[in-house]
PDB file of N, CA and C in Angstrom:
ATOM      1  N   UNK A   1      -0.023  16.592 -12.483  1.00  0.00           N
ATOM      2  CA  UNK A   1      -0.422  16.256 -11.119  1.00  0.00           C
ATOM      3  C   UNK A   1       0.317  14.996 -10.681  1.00  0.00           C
ATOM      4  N   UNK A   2       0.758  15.084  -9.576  1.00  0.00           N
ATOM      5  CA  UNK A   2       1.380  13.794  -8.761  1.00  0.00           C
ATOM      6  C   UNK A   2       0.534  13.148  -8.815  1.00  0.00           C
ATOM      7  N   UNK A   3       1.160  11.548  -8.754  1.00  0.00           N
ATOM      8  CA  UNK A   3       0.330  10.179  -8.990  1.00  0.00           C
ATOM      9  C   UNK A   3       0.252   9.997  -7.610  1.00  0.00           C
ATOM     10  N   UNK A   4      -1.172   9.812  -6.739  1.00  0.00           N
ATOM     11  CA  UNK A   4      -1.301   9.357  -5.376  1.00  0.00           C
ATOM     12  C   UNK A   4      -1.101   8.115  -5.421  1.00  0.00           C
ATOM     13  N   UNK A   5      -0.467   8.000  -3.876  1.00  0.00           N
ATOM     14  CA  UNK A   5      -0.249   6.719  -3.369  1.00  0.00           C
ATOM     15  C   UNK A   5      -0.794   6.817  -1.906  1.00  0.00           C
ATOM     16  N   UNK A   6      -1.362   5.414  -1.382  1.00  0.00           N
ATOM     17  CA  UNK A   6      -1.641   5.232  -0.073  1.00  0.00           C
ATOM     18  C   UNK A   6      -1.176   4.068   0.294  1.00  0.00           C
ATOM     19  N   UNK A   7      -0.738   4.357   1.532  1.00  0.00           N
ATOM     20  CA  UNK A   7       0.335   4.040   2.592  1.00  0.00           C
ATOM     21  C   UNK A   7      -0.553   3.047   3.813  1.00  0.00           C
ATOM     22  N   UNK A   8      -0.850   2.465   4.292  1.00  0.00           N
ATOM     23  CA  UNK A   8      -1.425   1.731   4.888  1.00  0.00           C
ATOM     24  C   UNK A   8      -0.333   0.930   6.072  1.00  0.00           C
ATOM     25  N   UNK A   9      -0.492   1.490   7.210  1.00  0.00           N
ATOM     26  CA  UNK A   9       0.383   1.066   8.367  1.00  0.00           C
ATOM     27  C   UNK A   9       0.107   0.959   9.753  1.00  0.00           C
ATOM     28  N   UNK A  10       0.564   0.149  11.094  1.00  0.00           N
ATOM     29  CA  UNK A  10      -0.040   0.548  12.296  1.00  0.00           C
ATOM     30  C   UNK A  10       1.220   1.144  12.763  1.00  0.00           C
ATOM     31  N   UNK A  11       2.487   1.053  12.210  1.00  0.00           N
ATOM     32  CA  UNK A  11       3.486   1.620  13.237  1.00  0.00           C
ATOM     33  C   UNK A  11       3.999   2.426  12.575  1.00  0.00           C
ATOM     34  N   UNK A  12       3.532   4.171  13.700  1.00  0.00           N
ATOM     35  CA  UNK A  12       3.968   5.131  12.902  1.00  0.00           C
ATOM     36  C   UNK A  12       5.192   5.606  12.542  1.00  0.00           C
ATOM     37  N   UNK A  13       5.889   4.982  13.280  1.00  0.00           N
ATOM     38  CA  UNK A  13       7.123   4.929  12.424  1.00  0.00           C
ATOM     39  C   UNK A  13       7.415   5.017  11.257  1.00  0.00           C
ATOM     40  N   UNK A  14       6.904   3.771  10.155  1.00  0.00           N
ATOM     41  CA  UNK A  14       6.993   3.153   9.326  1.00  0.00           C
ATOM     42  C   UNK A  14       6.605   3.952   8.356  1.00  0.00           C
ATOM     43  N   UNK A  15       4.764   4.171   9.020  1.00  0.00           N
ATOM     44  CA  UNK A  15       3.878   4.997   8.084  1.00  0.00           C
ATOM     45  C   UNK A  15       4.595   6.428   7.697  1.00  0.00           C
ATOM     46  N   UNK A  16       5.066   7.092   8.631  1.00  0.00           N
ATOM     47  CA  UNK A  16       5.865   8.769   8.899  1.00  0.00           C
ATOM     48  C   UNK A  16       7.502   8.781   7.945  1.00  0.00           C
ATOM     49  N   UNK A  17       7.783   7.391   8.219  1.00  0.00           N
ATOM     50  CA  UNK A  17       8.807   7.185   7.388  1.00  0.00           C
ATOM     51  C   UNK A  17       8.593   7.295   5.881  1.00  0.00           C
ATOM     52  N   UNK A  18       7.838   6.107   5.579  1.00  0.00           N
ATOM     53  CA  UNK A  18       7.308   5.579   4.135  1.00  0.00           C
ATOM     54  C   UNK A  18       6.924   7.175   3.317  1.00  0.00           C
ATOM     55  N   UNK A  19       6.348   7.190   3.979  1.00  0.00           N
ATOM     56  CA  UNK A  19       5.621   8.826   3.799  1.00  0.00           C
ATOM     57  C   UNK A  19       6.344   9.681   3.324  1.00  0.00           C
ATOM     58  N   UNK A  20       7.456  10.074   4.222  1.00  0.00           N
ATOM     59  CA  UNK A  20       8.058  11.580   3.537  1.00  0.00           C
ATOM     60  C   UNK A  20       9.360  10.922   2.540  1.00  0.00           C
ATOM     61  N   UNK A  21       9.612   9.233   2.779  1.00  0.00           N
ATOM     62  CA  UNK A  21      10.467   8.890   1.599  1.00  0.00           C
ATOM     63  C   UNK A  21       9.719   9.457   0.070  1.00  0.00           C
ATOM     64  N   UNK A  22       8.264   8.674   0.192  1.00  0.00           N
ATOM     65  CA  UNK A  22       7.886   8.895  -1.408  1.00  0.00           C
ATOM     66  C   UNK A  22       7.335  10.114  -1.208  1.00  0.00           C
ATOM     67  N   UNK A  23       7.173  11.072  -0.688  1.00  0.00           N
ATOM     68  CA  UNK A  23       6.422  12.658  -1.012  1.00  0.00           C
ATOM     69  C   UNK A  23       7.579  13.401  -1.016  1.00  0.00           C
ATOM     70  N   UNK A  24       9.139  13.001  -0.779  1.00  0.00           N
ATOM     71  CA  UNK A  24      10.240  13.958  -1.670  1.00  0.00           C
ATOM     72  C   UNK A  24      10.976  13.227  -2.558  1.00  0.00           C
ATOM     73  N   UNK A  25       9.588  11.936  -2.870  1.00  0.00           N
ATOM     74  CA  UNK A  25      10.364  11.459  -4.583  1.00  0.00           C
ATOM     75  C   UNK A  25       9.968  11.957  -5.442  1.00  0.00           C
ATOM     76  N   UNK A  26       8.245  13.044  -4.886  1.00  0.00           N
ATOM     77  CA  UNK A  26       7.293  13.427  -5.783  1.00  0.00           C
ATOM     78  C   UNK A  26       6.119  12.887  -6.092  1.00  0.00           C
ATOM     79  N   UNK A  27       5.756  11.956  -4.834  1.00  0.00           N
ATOM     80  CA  UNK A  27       4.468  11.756  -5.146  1.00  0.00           C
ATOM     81  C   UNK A  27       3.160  12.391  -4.232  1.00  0.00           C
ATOM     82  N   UNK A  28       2.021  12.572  -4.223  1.00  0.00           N
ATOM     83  CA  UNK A  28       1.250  12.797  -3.552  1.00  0.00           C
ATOM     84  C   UNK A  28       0.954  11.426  -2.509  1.00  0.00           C
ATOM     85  N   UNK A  29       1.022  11.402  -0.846  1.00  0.00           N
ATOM     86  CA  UNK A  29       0.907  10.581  -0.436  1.00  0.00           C
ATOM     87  C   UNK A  29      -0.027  10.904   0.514  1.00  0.00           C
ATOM     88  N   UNK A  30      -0.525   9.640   0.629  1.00  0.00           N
ATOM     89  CA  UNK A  30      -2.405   9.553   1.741  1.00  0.00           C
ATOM     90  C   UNK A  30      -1.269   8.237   2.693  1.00  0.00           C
ATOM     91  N   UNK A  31      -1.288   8.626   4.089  1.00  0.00           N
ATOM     92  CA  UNK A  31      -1.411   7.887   5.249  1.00  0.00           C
ATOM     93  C   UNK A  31      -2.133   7.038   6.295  1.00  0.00           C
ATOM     94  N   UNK A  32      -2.077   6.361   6.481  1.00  0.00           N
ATOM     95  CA  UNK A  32      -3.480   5.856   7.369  1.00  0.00           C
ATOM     96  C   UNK A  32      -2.696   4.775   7.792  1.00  0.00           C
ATOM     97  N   UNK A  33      -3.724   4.438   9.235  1.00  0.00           N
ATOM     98  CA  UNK A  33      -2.971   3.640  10.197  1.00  0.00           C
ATOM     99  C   UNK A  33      -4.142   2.234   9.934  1.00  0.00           C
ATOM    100  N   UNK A  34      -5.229   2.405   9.865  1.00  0.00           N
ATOM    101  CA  UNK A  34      -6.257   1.324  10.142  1.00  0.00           C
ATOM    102  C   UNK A  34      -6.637   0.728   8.580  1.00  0.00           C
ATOM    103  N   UNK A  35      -7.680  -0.044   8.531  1.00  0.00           N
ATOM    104  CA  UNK A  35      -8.250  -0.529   6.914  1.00  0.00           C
ATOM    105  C   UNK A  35      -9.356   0.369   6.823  1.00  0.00           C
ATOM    106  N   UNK A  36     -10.108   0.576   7.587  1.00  0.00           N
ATOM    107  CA  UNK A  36     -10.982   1.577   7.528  1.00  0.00           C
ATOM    108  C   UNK A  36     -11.036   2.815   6.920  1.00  0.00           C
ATOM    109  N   UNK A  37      -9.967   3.510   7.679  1.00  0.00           N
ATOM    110  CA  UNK A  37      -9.283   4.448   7.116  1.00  0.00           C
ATOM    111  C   UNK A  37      -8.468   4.485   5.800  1.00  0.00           C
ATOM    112  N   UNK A  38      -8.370   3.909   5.061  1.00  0.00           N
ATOM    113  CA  UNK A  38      -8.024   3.322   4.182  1.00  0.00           C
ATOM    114  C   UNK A  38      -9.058   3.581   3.178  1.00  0.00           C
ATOM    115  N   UNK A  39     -10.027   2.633   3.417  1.00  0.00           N
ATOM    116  CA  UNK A  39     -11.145   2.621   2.460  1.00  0.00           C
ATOM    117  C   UNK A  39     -11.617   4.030   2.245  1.00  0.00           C
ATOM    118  N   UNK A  40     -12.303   5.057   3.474  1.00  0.00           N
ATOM    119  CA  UNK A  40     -12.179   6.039   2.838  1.00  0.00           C
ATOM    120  C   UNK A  40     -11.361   7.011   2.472  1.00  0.00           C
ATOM    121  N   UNK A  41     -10.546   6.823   1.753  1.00  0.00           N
ATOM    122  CA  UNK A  41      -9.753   7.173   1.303  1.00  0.00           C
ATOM    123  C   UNK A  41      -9.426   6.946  -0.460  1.00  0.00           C
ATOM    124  N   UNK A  42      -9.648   5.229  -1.035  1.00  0.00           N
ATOM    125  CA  UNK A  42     -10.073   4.568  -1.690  1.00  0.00           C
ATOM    126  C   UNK A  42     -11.155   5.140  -2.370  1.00  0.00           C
ATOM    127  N   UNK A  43     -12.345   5.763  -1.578  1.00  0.00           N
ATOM    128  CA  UNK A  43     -13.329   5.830  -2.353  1.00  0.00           C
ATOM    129  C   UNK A  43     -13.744   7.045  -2.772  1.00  0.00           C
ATOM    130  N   UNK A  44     -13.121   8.203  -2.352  1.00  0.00           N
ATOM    131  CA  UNK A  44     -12.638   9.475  -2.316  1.00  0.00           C
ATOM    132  C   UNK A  44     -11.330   9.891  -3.304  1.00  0.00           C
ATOM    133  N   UNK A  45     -10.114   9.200  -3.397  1.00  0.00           N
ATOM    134  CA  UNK A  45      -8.891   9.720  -4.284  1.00  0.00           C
ATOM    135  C   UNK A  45      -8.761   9.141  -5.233  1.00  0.00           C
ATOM    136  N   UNK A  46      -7.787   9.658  -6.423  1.00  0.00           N
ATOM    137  CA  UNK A  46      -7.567   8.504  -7.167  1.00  0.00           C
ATOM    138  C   UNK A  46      -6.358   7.820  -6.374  1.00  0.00           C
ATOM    139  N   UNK A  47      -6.084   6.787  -6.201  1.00  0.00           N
ATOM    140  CA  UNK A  47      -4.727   5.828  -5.887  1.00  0.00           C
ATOM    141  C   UNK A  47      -4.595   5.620  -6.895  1.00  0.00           C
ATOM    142  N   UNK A  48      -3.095   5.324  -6.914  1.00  0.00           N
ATOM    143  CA  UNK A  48      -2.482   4.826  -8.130  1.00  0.00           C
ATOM    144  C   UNK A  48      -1.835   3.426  -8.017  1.00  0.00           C
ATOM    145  N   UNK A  49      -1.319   3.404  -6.488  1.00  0.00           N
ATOM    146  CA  UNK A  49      -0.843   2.246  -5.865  1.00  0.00           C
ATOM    147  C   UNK A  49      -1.196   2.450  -4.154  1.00  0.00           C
ATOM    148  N   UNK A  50      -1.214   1.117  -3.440  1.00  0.00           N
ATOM    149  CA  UNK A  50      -2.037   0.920  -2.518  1.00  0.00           C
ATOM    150  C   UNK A  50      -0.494   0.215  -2.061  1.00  0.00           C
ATOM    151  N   UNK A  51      -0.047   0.587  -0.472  1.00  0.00           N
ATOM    152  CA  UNK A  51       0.906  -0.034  -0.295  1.00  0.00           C
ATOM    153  C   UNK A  51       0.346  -0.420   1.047  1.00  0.00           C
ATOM    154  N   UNK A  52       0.220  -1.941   1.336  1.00  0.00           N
ATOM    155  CA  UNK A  52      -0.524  -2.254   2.711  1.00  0.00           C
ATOM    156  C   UNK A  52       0.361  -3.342   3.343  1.00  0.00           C
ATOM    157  N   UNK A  53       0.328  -2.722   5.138  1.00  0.00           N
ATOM    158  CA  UNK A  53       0.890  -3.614   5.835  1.00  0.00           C
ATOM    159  C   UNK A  53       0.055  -4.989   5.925  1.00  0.00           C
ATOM    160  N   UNK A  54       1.007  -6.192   6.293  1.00  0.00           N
ATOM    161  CA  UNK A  54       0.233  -7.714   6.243  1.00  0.00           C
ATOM    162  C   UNK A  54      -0.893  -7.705   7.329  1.00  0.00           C
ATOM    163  N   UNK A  55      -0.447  -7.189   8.526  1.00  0.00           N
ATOM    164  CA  UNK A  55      -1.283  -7.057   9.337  1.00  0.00           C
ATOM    165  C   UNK A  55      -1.289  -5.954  10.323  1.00  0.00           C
ATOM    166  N   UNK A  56      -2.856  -5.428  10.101  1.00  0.00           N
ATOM    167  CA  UNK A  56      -3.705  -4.229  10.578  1.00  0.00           C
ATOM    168  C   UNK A  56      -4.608  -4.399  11.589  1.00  0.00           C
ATOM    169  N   UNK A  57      -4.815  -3.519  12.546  1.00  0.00           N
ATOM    170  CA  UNK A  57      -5.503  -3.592  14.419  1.00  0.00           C
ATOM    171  C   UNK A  57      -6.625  -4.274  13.452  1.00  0.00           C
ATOM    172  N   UNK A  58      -7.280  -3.876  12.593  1.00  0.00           N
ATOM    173  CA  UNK A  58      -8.680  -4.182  12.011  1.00  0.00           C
ATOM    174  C   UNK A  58      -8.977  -4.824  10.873  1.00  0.00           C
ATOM    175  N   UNK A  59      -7.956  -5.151  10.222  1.00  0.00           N
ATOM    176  CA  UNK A  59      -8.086  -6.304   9.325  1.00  0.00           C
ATOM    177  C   UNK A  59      -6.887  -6.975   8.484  1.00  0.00           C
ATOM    178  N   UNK A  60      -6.518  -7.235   7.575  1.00  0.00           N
ATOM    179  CA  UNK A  60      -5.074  -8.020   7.260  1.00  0.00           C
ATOM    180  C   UNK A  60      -5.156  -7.388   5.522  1.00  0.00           C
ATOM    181  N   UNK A  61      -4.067  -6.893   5.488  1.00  0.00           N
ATOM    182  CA  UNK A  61      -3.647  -6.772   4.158  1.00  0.00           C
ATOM    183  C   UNK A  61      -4.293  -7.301   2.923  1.00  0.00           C
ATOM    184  N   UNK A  62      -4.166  -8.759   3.142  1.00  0.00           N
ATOM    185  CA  UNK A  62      -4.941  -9.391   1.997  1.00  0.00           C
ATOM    186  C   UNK A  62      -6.270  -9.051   2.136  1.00  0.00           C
ATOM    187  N   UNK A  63      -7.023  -8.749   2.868  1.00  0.00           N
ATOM    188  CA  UNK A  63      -8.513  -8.485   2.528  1.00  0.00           C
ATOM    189  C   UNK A  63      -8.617  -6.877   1.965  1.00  0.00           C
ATOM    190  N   UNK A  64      -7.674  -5.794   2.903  1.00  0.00           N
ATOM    191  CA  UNK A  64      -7.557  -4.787   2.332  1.00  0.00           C
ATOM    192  C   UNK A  64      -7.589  -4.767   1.055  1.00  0.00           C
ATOM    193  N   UNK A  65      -6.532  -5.335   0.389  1.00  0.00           N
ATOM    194  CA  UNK A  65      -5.868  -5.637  -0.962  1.00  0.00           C
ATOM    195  C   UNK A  65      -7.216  -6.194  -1.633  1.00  0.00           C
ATOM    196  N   UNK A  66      -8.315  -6.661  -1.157  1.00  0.00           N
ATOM    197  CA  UNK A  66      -9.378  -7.506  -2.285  1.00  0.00           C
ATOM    198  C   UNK A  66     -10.545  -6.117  -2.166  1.00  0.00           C
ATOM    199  N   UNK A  67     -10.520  -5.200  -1.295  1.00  0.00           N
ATOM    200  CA  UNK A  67     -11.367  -4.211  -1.116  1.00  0.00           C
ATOM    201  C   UNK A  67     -11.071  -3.108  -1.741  1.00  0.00           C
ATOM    202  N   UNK A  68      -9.590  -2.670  -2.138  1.00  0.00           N
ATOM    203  CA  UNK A  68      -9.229  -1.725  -2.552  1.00  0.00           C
ATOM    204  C   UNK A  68      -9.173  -2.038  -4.060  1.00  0.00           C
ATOM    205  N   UNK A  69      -9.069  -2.984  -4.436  1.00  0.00           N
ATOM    206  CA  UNK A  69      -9.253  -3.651  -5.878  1.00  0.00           C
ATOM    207  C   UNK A  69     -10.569  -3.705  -6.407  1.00  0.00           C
ATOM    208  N   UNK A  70     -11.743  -3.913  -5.412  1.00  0.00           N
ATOM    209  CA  UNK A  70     -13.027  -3.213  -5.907  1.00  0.00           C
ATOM    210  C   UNK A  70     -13.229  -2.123  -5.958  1.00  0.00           C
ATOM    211  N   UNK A  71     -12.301  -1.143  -5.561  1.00  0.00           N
ATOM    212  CA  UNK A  71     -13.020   0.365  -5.419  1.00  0.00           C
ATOM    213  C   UNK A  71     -12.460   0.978  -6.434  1.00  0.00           C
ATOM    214  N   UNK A  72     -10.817   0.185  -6.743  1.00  0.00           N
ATOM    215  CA  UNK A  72      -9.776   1.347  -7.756  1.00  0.00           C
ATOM    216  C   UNK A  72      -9.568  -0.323  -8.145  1.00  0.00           C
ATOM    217  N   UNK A  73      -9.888  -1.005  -9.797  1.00  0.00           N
ATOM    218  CA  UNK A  73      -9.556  -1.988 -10.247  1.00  0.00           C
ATOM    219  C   UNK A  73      -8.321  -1.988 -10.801  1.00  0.00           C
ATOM    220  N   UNK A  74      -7.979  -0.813 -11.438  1.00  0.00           N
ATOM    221  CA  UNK A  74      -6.490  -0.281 -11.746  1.00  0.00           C
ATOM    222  C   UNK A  74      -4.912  -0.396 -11.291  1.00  0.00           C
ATOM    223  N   UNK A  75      -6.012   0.198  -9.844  1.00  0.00           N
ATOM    224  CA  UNK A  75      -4.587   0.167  -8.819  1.00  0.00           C
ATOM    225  C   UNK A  75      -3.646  -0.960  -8.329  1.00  0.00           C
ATOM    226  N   UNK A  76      -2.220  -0.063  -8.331  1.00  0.00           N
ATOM    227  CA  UNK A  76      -1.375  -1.433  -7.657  1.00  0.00           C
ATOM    228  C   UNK A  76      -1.503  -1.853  -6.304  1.00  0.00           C
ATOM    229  N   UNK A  77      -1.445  -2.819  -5.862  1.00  0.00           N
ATOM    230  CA  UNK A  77      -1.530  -2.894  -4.733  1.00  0.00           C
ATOM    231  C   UNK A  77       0.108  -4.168  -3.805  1.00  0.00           C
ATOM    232  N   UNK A  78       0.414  -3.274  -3.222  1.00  0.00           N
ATOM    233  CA  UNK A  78       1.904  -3.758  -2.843  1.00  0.00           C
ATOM    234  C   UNK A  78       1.713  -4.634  -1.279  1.00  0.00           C
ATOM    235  N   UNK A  79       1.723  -5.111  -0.695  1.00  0.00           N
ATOM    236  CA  UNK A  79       1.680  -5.989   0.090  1.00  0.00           C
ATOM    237  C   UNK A  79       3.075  -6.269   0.968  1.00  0.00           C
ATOM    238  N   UNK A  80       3.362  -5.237   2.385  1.00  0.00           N
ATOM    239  CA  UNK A  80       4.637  -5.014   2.796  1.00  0.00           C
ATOM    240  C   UNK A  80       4.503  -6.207   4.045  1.00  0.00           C
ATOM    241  N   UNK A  81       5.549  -6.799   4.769  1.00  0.00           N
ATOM    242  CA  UNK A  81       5.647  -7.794   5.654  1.00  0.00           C
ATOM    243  C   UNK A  81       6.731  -8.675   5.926  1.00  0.00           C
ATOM    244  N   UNK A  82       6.624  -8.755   7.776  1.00  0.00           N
ATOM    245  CA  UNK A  82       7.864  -8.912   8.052  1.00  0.00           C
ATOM    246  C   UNK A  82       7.816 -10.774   8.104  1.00  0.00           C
ATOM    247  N   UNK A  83       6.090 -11.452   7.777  1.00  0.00           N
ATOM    248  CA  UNK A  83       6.153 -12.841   7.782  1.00  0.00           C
ATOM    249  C   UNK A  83       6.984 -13.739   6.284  1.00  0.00           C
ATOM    250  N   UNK A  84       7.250 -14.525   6.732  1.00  0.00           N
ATOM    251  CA  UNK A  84       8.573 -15.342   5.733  1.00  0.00           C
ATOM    252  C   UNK A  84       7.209 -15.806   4.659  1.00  0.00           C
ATOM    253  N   UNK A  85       6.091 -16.649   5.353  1.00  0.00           N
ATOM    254  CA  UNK A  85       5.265 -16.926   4.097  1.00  0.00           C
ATOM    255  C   UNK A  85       3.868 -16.160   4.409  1.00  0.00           C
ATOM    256  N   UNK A  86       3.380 -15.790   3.184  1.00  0.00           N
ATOM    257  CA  UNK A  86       2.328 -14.897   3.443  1.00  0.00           C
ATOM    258  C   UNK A  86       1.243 -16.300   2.178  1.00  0.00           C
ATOM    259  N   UNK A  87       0.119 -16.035   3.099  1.00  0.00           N
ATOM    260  CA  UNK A  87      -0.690 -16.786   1.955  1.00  0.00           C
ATOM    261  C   UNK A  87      -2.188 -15.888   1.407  1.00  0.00           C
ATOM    262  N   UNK A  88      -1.546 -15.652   0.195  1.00  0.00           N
ATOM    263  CA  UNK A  88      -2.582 -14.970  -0.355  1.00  0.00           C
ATOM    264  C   UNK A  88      -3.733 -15.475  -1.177  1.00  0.00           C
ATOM    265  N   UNK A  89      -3.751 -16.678  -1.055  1.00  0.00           N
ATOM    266  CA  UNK A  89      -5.133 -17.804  -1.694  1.00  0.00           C
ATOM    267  C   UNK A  89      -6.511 -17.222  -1.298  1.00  0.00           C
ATOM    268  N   UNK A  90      -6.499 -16.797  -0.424  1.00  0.00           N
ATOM    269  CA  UNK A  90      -8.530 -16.206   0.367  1.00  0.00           C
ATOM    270  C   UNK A  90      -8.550 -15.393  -0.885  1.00  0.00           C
ATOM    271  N   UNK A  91      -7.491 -14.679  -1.856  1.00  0.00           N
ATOM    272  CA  UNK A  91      -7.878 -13.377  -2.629  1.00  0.00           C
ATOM    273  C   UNK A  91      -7.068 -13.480  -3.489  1.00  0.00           C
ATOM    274  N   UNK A  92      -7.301 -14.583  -4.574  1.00  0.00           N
ATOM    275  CA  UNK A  92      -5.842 -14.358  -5.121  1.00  0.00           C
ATOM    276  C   UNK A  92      -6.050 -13.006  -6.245  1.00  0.00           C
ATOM    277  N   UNK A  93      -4.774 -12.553  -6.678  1.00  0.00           N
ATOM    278  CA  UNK A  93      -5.094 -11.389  -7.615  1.00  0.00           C
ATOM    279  C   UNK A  93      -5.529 -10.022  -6.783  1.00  0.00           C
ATOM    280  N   UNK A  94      -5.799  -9.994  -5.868  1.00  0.00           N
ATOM    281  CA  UNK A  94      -6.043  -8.290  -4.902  1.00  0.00           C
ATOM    282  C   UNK A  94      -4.763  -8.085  -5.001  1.00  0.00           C
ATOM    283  N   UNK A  95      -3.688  -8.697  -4.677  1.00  0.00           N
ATOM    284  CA  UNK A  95      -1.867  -8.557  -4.309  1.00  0.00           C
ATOM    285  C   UNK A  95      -1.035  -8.109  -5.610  1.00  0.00           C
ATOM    286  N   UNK A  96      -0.453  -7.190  -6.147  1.00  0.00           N
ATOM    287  CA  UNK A  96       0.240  -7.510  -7.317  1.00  0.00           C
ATOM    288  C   UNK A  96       1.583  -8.069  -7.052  1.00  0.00           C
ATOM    289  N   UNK A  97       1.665  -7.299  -6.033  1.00  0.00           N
ATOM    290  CA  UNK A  97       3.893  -7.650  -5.402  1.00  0.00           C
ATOM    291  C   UNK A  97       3.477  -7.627  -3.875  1.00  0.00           C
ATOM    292  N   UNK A  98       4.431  -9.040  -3.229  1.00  0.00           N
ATOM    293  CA  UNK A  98       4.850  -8.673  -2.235  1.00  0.00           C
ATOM    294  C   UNK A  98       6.450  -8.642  -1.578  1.00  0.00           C
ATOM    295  N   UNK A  99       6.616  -7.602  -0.737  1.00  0.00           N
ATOM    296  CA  UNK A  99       8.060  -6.663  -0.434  1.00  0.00           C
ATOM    297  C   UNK A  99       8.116  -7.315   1.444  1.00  0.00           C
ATOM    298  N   UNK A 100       9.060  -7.540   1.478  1.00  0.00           N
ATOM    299  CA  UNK A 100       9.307  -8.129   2.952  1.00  0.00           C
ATOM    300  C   UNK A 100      10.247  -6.994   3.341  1.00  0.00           C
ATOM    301  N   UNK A 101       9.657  -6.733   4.963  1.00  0.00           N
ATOM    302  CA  UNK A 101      10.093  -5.982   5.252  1.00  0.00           C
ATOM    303  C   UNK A 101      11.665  -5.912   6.072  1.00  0.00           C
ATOM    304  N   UNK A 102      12.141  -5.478   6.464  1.00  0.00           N
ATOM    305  CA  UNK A 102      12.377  -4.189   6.230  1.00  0.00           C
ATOM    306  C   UNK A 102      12.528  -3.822   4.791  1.00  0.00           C
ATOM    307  N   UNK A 103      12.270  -2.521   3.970  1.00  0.00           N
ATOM    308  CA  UNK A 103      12.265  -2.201   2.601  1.00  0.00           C
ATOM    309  C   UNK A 103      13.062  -0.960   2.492  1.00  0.00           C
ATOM    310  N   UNK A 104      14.300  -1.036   1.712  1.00  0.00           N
ATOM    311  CA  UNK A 104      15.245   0.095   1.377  1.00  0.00           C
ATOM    312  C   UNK A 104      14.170   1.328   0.620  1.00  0.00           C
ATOM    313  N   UNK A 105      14.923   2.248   1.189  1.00  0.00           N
ATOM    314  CA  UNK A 105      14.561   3.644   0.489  1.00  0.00           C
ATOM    315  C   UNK A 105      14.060   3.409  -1.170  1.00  0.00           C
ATOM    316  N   UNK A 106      14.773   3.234  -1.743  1.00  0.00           N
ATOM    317  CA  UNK A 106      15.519   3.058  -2.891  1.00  0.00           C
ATOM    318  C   UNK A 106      14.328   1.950  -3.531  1.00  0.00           C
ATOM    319  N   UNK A 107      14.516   0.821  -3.088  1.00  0.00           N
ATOM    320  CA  UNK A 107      13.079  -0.356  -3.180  1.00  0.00           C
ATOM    321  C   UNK A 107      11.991   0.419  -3.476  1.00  0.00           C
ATOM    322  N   UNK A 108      11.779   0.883  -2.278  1.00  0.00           N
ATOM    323  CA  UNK A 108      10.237   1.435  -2.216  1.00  0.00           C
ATOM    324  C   UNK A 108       9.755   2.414  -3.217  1.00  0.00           C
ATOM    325  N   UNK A 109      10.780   3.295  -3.664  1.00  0.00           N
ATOM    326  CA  UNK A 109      10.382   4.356  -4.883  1.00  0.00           C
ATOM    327  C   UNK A 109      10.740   3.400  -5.866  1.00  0.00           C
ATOM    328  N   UNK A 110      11.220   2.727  -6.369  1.00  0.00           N
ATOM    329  CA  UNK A 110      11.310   1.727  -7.691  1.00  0.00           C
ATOM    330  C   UNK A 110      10.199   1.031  -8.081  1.00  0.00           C
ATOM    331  N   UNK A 111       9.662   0.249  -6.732  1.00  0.00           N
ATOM    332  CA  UNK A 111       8.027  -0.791  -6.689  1.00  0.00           C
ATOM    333  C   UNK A 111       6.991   0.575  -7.210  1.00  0.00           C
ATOM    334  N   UNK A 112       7.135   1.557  -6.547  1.00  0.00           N
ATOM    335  CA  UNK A 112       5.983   2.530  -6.541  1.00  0.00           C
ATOM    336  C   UNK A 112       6.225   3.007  -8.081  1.00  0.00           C
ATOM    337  N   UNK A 113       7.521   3.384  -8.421  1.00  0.00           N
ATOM    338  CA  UNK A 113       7.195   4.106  -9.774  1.00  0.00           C
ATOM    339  C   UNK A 113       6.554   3.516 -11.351  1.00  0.00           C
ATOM    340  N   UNK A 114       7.305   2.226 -10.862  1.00  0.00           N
ATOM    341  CA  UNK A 114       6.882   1.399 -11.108  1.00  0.00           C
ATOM    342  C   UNK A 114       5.075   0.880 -11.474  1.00  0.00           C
ATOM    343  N   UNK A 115       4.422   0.578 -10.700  1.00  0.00           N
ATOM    344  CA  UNK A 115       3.267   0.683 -10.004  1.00  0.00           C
ATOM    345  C   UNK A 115       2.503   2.008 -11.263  1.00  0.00           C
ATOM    346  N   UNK A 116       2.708   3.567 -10.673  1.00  0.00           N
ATOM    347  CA  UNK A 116       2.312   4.482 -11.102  1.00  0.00           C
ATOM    348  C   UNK A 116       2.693   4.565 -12.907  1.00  0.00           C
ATOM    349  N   UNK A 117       3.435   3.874 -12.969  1.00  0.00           N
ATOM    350  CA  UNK A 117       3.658   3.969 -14.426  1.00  0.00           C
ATOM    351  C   UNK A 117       3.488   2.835 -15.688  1.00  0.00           C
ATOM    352  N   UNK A 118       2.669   1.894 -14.839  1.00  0.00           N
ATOM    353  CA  UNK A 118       1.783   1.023 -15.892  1.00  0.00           C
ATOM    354  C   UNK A 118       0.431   0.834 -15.870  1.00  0.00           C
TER     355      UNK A 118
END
């Protein structure tokens, strides 16, 4: 079985992009635009890695990242963004990596396989 991953984005671009990069690298991928959406999702699949934009209409990455770490303690959680400093102190440890964006093809299946395979 493919290792799920969720994708966490507001611009569908990104999300539609991200998406069919890693689901013809072979992974099973969950989409979502909000944190909400997110969570259930979280509490419903297995994730394997959690890839979340810095900032969401409804909440910010780093809190995502401390919520999704209670639900799946396992999971990676990747932290994508186009800000130069991100401060992840409110949560430290929800974050495993963070990837500034823009993120090559190539990047993104490496962090993830990565991710799925420890």
């Amino acid at each position: 079985m493919p290792k799920a991953v969720l994708i966490v984005d507001d611009d569908p671009n990104i999300l539609d992009t991200a998406k069919d990069i890693l689901e013809d690298a072979g992974f099973t991928v969950y989409a979502e635009g909000l944190g909400a959406a997110a969570l259930e999702v979280l509490k419903t699949k297995p994730i394997a890695v959690a890839l979340f934009d810095f900032n969401l209409p409804d909440t910010t990455g780093v809190s995502l990242a401390a919520e999704a770490k209670k639900l799946r303690p396992k999971a990676k959680v990747v932290l994508m963004t186009g800000e130069e400093n991100v401060d992840l102190t409110a949560d430290p440890g929800a974050v495993d990596l963070v990837l500034t964006k823009p993120v090559s093809p190539a990047k993104m299946i490496e962090v993830i396989r990565a991710g799925v395979d420890s």
